[in-house]
Protein backbone atom coordinates (compact mmCIF):
# COMPACT_ATOMS: atom_id res chain seq x y z
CA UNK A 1 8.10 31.45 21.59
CA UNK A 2 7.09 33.58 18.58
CA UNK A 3 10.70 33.46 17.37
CA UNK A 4 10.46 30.04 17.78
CA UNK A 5 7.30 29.52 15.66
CA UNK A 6 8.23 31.84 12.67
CA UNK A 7 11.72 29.91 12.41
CA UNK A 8 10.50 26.15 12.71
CA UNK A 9 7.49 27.19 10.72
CA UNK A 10 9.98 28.66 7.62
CA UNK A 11 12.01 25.45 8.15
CA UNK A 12 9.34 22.96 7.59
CA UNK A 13 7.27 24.88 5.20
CA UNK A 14 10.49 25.59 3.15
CA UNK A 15 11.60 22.19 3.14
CA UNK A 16 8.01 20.49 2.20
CA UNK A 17 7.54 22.98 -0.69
CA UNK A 18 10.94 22.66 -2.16
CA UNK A 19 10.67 18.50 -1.73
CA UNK A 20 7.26 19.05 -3.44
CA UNK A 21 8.52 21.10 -6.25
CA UNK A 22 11.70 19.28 -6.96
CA UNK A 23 9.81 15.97 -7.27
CA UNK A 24 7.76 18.01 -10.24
CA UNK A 25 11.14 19.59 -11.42
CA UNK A 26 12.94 15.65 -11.91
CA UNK A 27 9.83 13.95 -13.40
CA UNK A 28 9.47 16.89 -16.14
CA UNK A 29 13.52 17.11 -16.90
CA UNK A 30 13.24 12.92 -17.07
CA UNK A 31 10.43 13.32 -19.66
CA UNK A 32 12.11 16.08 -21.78
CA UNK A 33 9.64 18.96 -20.67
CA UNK A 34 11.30 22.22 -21.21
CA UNK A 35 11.36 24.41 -17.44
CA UNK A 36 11.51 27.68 -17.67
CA UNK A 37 10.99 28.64 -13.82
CA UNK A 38 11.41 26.74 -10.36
CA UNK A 39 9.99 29.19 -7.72
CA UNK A 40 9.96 28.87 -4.15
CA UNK A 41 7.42 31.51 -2.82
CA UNK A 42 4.67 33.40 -4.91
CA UNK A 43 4.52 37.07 -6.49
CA UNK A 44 7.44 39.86 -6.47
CA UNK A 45 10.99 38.17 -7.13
CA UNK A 46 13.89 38.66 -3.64
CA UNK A 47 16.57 36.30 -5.56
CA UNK A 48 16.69 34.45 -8.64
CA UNK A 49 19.46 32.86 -11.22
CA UNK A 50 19.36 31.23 -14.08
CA UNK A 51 21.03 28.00 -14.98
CA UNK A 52 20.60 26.59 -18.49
CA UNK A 53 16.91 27.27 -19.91
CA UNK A 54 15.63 27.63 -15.43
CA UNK A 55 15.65 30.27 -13.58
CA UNK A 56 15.17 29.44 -9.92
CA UNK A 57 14.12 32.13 -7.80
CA UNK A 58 12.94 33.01 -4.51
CA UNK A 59 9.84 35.30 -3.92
CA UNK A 60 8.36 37.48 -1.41
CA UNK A 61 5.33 35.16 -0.32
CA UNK A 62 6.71 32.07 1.31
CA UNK A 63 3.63 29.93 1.02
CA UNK A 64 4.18 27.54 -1.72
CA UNK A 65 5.93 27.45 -5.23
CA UNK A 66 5.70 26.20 -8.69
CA UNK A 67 7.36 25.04 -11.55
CA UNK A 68 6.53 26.70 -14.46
CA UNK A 69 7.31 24.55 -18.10
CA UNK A 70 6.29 24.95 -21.75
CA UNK A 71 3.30 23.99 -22.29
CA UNK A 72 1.55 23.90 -19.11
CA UNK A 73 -1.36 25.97 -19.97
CA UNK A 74 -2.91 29.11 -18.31
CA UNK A 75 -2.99 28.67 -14.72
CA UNK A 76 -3.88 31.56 -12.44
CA UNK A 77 -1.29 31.42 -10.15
CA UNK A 78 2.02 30.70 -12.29
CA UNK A 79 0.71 32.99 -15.29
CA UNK A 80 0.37 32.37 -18.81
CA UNK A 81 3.56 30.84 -20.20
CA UNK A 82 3.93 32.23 -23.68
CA UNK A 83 7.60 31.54 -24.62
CA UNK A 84 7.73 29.12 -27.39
CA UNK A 85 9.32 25.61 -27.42
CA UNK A 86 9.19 22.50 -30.23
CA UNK A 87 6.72 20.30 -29.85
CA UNK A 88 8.47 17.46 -28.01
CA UNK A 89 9.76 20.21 -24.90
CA UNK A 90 5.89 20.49 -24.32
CA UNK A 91 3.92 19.64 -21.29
CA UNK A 92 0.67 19.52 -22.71
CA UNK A 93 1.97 17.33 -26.10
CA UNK A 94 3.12 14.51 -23.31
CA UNK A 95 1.20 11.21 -23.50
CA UNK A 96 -1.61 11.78 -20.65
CA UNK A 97 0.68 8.80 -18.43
CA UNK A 98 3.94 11.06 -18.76
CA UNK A 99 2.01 13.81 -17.52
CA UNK A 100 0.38 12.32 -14.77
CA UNK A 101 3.32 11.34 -13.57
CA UNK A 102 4.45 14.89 -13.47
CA UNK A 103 1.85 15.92 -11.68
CA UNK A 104 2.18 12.80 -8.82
CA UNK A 105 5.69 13.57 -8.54
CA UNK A 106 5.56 16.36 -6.65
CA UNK A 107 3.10 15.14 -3.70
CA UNK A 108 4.81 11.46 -4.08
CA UNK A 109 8.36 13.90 -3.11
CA UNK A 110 6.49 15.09 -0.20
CA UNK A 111 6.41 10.91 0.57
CA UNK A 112 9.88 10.14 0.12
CA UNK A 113 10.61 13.19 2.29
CA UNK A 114 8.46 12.09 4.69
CA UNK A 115 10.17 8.58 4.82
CA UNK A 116 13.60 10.22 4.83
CA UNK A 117 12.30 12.44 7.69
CA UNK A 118 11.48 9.50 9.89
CA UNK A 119 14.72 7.65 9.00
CA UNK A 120 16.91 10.06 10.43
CA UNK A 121 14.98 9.91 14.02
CA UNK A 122 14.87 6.26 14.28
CA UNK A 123 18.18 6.44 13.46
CA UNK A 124 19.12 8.74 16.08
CA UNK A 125 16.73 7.97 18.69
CA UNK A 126 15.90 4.33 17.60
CA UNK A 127 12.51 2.64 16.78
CA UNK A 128 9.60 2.81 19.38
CA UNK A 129 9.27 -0.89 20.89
CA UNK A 130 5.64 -0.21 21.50
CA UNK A 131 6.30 -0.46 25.12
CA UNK A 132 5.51 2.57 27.39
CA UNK A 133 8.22 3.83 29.74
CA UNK A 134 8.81 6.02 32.94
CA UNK A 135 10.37 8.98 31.48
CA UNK A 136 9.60 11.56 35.04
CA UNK A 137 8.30 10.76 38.26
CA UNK A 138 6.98 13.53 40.30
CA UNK A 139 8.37 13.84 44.09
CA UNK A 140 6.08 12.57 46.69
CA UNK A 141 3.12 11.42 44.09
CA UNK A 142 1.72 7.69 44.09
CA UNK A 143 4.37 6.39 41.48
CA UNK A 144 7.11 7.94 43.54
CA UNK A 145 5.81 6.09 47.04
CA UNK A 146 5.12 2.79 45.50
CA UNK A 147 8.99 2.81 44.17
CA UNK A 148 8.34 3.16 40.33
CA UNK A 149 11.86 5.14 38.71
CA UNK A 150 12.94 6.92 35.60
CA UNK A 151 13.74 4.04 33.08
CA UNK A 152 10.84 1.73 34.29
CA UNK A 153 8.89 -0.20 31.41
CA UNK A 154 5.09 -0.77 32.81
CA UNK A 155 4.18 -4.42 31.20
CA UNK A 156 1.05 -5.23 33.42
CA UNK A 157 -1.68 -3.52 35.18
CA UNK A 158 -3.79 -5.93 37.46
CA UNK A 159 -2.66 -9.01 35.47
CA UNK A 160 -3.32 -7.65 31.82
CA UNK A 161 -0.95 -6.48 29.47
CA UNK A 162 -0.13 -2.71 28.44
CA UNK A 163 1.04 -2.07 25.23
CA UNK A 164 -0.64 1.71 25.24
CA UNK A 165 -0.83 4.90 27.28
CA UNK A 166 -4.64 4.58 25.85
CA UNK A 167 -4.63 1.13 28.04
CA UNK A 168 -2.91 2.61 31.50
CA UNK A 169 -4.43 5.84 31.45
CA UNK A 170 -8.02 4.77 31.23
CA UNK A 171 -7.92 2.01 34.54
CA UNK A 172 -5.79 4.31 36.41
CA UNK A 173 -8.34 7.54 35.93
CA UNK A 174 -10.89 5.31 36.93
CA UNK A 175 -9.82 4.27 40.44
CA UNK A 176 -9.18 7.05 42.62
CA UNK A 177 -7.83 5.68 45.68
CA UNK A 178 -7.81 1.74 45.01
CA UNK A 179 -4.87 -0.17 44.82
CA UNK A 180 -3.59 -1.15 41.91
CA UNK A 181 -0.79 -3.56 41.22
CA UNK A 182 1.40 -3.27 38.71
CA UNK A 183 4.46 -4.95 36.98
CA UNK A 184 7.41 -2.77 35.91
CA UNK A 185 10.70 -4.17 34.00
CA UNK A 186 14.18 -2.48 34.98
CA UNK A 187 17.34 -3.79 33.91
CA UNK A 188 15.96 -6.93 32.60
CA UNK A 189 14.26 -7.62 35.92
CA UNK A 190 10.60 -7.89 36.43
CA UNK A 191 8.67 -6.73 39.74
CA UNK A 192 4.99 -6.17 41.12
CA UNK A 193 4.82 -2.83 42.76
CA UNK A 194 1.10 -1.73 44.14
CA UNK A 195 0.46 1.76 43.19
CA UNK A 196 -2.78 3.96 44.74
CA UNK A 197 -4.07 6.74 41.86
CA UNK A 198 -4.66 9.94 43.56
CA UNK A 199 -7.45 12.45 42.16
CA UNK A 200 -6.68 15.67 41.09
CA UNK A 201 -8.82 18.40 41.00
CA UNK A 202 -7.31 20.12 38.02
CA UNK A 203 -7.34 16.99 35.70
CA UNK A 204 -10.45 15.56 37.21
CA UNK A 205 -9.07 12.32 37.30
CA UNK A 206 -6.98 10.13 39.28
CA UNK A 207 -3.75 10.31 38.49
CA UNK A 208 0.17 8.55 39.24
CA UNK A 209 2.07 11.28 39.12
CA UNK A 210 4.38 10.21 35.68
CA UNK A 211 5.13 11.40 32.49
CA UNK A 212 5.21 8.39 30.25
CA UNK A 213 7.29 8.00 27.14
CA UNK A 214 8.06 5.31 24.41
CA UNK A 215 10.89 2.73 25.25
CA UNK A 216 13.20 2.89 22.04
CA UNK A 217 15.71 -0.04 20.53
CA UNK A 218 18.08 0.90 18.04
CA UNK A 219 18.74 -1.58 15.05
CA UNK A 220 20.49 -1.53 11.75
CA UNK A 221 19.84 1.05 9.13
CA UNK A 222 17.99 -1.38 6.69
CA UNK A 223 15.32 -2.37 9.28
CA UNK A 224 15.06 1.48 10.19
CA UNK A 225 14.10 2.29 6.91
CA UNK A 226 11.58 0.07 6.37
CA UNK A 227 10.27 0.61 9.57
CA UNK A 228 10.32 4.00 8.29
CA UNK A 229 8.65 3.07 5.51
CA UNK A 230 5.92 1.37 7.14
CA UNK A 231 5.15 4.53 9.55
CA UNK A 232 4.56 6.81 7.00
CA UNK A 233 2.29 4.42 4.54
CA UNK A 234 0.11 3.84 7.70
CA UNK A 235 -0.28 7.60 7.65
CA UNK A 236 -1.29 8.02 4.29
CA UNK A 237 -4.14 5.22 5.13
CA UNK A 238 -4.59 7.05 8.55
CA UNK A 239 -5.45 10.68 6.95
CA UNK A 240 -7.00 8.98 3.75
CA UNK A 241 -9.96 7.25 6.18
CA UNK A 242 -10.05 10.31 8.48
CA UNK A 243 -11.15 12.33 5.39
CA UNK A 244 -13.53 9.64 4.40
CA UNK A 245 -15.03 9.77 7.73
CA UNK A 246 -15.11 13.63 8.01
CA UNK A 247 -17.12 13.64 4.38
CA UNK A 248 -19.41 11.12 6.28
CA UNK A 249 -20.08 12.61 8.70
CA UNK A 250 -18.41 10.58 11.22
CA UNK A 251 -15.61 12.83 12.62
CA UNK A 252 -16.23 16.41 12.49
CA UNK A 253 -14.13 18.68 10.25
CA UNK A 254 -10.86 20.81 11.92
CA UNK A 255 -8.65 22.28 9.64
CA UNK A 256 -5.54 23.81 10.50
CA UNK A 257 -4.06 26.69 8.47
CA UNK A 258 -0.55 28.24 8.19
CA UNK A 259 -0.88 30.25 11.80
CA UNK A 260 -1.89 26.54 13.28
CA UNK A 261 1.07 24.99 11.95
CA UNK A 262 3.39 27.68 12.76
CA UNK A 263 1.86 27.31 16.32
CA UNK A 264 2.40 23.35 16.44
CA UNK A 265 5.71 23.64 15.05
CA UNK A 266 7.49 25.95 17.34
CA UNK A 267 6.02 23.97 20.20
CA UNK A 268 7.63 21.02 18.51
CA UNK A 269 10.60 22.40 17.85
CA UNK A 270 11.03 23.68 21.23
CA UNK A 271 10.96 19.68 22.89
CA UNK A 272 13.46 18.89 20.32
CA UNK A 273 14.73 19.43 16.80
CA UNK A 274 14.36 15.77 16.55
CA UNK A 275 10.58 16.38 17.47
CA UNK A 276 10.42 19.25 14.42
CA UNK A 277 11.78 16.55 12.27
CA UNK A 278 8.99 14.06 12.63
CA UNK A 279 6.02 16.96 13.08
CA UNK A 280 7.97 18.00 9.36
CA UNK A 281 7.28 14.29 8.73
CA UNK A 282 3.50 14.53 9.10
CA UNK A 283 2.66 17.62 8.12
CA UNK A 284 4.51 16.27 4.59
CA UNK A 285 1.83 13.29 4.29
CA UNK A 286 -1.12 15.95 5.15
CA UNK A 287 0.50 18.43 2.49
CA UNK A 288 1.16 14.95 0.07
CA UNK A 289 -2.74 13.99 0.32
CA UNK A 290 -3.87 17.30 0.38
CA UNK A 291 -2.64 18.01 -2.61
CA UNK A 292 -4.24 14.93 -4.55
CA UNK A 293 -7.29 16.13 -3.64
CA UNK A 294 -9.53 16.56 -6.98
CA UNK A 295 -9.40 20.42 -6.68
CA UNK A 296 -7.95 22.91 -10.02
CA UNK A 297 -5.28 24.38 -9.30
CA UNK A 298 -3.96 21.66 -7.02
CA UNK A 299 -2.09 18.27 -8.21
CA UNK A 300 -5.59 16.39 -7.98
CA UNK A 301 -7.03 18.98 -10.18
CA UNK A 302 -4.70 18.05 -12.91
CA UNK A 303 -5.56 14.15 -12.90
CA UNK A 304 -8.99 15.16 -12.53
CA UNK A 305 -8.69 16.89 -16.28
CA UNK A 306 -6.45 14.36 -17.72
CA UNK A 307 -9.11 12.09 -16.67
CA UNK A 308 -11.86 14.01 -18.51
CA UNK A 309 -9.29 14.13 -21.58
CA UNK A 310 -8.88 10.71 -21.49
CA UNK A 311 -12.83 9.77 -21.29
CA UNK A 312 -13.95 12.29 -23.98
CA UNK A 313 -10.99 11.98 -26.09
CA UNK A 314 -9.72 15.21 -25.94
CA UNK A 315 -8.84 18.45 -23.53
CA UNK A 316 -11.65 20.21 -22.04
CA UNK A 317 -12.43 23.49 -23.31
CA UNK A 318 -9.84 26.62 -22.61
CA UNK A 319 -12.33 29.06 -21.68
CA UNK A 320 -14.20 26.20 -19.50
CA UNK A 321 -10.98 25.59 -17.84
CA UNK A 322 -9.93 28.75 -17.03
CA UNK A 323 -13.60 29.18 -15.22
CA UNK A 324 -13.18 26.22 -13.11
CA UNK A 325 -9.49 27.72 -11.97
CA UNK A 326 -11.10 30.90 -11.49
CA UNK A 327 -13.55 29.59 -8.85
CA UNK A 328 -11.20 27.03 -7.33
CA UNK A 329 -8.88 29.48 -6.96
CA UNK A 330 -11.58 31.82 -5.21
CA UNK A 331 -12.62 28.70 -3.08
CA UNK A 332 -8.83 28.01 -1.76
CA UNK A 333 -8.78 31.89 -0.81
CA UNK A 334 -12.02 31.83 1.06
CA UNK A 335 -11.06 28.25 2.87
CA UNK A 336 -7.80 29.99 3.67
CA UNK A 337 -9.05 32.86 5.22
CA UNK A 338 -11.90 30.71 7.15
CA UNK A 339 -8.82 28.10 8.71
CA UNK A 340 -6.96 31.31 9.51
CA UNK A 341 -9.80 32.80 11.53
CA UNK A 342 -9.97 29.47 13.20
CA UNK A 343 -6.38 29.19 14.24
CA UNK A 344 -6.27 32.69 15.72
CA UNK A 345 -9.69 31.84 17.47
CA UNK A 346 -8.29 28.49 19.00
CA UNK A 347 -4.69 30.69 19.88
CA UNK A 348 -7.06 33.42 21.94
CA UNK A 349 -8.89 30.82 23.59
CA UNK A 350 -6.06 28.39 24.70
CA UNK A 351 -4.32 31.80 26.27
């Protein structure tokens, strides 16, 4: 299982960051911005070849990358760039629209990837209809005596529709031992079976006895991609009001660090690579919005002083710059090593 989690966790981190980078990396090149390094990784250099004016490399510490161009500034994590370029090959001589666009590109990658992600499942597995179906029965349990089979589509419970596990689970858990009559659909033919939840002591609530799944239809690739489309812009909205209602104080805050994600992502890859595919999906809208966050250092950070440049009229201040990377940079460590803590206290607990 370790194995597992190291390799699906390289996958989907390696793919985000390089989706994330090369959206940065097209954006500059389309705007005439000089590149003089697209890295994959952080600190001491294991590969790296130049091609033109970039050298892409690969280094030792596999969480994250940049793409370092003329002009960019001082930034604590990519280094001072002091090669010289003209005027017109410079990041920071861009009008403040080019370079915001720069900066967007890279988290609006992680988007498109996303999309792309989700694509290739519907494709492959088909879109979910919304309807939930029978995907095991256990031997001998309620589902399995009242005649309910792999392949089953529950439409009705006691007369009302069921579009959600949300709406099944809920009235079965709350009648242990009453009848309950349901309609199934199988092979285009609809039926009333009468089902009798059981309780169980471990779950400490009634229970059927099935593992439900989603029924899928396949359709053309057009309709897949927007439905693709559609999935991953509700999301963005999703994680953008969670946040809102976390700095509310309306949902409390759980963060999930690198060991987390390595965690979730072998135990996604190990129910399917199709199942890695769409976890890679939404960890790459998390990563996309995390990103745009109004922090230095990050994407956000960037907007946030263009925005201040734009307002006053000119750049903020070097020296005052360099102070607020110093202690963003200090904040990400300390929020990094606080999420880590937490994942390995949530991995000791679960075992």
């Amino acid at each position: 299982m370790l194995g597992t989690s190291i390799l699906a966790f390289i996958f989907v981190l390696g793919l985000l960051v390089v989706f994330h980078e090369f959206g940065h990396f097209l954006a500059a090149r389309a705007f005439g911005v000089r590149i003089f390094t697209f890295a994959i990784g952080f600190g001491p250099k294991l590969w790296g070849r130049k091609f033109g004016e970039t050298e892409f490399s690969l280094r030792i510490i596999p969480l994250g990358g940049y793409v370092k161009m003329a002009g960019m500034g001082e930034n604590l994590i990519e280094g001072k760039q002091e090669s010289e370029a003209p005027d017109e090959q410079r990041f920071d001589r861009k009008p403040i629209w080019q370079r915001s666009l720069i900066v967007t590109a890279g988290p609006g990658m992680n988007l498109v990837l996303s999309i792309l992600l989700v694509f290739v499942v519907f494709s492959i597995e088909g879109i979910p209809t919304g309807r939930l179906e029978v995907s095991q029965v256990m031997e001998e349990g309620p589902a399995d005596q009242a005649g309910i089979s792999v392949g089953d589509v529950i439409v009705r419970v006691e007369g009302e529709p069921v579009e959600t596990f949300q709406d099944i689970a809920g009235t079965i858990a709350e009648r242990p031992g009453e009848p309950l009559v349901m309609e199934i659909e199988r092979a285009d033919d609809r039926r009333s079976v009468t089902v009798v939840p059981q309780w169980d002591e471990e779950a400490e609530r009634a229970l059927i006895q099935v593992v439900f799944g989603m029924e899928y239809s396949r359709t053309n690739p057009l309709i897949a991609f927007g439905r693709s489309a559609l999935e991953v812009g509700q999301w963005f909205v999703l994680s953008i009001v969670g946040l809102f209602s976390v700095l509310t104080g309306h949902l409390p805050l759980e963060l999930t660090g690198p060991v987390g994600i390595a965690q979730m992502a072998g135990q996604a890859a190990t129910l399917g690579f199709l199942n890695l595919l769409m976890f890679a999906g939404v960890i790459s809208v998390f990563l996309a919005l995390f990103n745009l966050l109004p922090i230095p250092v990050l994407d956000g950070g960037h907007l946030l002083l263009f925005l201040y440049e734009k307002v006053k009229g000119k750049p903020m201040d070097p020296e005052r710059v360099g102070i607020i990377y110093l202690v963003a940079v200090m904040f990400l460590i300390l929020l990094a090593v606080f999420v880590t803590y937490q994942d390995f206290a949530r991995i000791t607990t679960q075992r």
